[in-house]
Protein backbone atom coordinates (compact mmCIF):
# COMPACT_ATOMS: atom_id res chain seq x y z
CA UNK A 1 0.00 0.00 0.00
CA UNK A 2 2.91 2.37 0.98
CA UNK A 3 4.03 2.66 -3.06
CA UNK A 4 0.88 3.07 -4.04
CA UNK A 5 0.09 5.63 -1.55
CA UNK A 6 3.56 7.39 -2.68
CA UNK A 7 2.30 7.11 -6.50
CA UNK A 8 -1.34 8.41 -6.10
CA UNK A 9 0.48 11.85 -4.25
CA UNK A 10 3.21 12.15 -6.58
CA UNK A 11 0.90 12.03 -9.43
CA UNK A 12 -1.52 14.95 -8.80
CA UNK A 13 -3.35 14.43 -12.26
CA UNK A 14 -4.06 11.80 -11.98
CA UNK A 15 -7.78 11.92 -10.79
CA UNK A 16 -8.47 10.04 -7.56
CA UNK A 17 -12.33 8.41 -6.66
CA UNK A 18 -12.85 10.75 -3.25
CA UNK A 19 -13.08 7.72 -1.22
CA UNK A 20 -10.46 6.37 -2.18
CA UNK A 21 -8.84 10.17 -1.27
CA UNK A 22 -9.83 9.74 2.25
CA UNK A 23 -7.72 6.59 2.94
CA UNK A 24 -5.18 7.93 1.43
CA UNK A 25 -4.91 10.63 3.47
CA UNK A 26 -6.22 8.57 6.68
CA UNK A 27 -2.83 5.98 5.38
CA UNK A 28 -0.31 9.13 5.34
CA UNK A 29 -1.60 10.03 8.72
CA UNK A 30 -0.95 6.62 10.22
CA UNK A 31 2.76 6.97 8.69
CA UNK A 32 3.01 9.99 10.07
CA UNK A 33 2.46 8.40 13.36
CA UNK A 34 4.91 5.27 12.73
CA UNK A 35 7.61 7.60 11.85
CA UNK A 36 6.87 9.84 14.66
CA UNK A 37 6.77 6.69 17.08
CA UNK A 38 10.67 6.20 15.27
CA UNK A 39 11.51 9.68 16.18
CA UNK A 40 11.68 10.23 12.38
CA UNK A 41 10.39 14.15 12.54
CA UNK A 42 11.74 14.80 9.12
CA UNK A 43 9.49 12.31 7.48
CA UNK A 44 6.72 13.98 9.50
CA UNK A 45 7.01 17.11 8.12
CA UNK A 46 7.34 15.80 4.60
CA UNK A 47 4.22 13.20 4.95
CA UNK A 48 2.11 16.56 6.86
CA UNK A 49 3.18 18.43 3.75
CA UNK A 50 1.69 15.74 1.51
CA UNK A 51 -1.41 15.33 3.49
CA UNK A 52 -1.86 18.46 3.76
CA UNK A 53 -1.98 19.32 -0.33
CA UNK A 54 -4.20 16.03 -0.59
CA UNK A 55 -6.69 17.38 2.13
CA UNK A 56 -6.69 20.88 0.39
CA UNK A 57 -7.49 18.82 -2.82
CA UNK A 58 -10.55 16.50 -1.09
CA UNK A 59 -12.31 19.72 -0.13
CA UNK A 60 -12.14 21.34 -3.37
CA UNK A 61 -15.23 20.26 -3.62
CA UNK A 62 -17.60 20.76 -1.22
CA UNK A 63 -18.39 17.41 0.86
CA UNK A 64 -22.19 15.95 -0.32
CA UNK A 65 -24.43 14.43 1.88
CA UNK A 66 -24.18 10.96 0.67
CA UNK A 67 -20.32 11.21 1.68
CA UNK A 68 -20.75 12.79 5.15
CA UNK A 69 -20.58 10.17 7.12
CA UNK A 70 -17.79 8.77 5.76
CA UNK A 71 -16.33 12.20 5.79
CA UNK A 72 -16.91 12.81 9.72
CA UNK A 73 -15.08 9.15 10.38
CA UNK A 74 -11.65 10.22 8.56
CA UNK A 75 -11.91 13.26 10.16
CA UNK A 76 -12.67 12.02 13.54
CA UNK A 77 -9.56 9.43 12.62
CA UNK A 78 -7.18 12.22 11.82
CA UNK A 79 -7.96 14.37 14.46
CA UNK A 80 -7.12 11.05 17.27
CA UNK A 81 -3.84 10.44 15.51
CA UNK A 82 -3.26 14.04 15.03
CA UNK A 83 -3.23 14.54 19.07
CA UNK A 84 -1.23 11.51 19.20
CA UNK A 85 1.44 13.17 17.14
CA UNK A 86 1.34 16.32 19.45
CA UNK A 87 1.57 14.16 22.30
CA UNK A 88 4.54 12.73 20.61
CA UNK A 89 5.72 16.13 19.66
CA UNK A 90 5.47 17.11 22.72
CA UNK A 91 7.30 15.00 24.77
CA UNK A 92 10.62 15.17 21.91
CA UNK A 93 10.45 19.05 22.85
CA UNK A 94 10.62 18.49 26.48
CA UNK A 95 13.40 16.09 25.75
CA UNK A 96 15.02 18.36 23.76
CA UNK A 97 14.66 21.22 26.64
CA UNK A 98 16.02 18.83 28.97
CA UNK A 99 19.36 18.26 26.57
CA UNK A 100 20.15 21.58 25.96
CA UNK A 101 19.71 22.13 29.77
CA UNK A 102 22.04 19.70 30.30
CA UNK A 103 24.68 21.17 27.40
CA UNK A 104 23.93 24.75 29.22
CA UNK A 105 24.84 23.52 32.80
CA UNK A 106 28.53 21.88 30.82
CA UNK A 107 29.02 25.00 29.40
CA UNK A 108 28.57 27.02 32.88
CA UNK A 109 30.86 24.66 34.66
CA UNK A 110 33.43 24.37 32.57
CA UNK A 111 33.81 27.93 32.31
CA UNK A 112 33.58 28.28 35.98
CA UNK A 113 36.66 25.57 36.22
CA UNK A 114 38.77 27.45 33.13
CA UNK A 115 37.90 30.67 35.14
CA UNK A 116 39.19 29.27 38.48
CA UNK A 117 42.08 27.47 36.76
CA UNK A 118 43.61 30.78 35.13
């Protein structure tokens, strides 16, 4: 599924059945959330950037009442995995407040012990 998923965004003429949209989009969002799970935030970014063009395209057109339903369940499904990712997102910026913290504190002592040694 992951080529095809890859083919169907890289080939924006190509003209996709709107259901078929949706789990494409609902597919990029779940490896958005493997990759963040791997720490992979560059992939992130790149999948977000493709979801995000597909999602522009899906609402294009406006969303008909036949397709509602099905409409409300992707979004409901993006919208969980999307606070999953902030979670995610979250906790790698704590972790990254905590390192430079760390670096910070090296820096201050070893200045402290080149001041005292001089």
């Amino acid at each position: 599924m992951k080529n095809s998923v890859v083919k169907l965004v890289s080939d924006s003429s190509q003209a996709i059945p709107r259901e078929q949209q949706l789990s494409v989009i609902s597919t990029i969002t779940m490896q958005m959330l493997d990759k963040a799970k791997e720490n992979d935030w560059q992939a992130v970014i790149d999948l977000e950037s493709k979801r995000t063009a597909l999602i522009a395209e899906f609402f294009r057109i406006p969303v008909s009442d036949r397709e509602a339903s099905a409409v409300a369940h992707y979004i409901n499904k993006v919208l969980m995995v999307d606070k999953q990712l902030i979670e995610l997102g979250d906790k790698q910026c704590h972790h990254f407040r905590e390192s430079l913290q760390k670096i910070n504190h090296g820096k201050r002592a070893l200045k402290v012990y080149n001041t005292d040694r001089y």
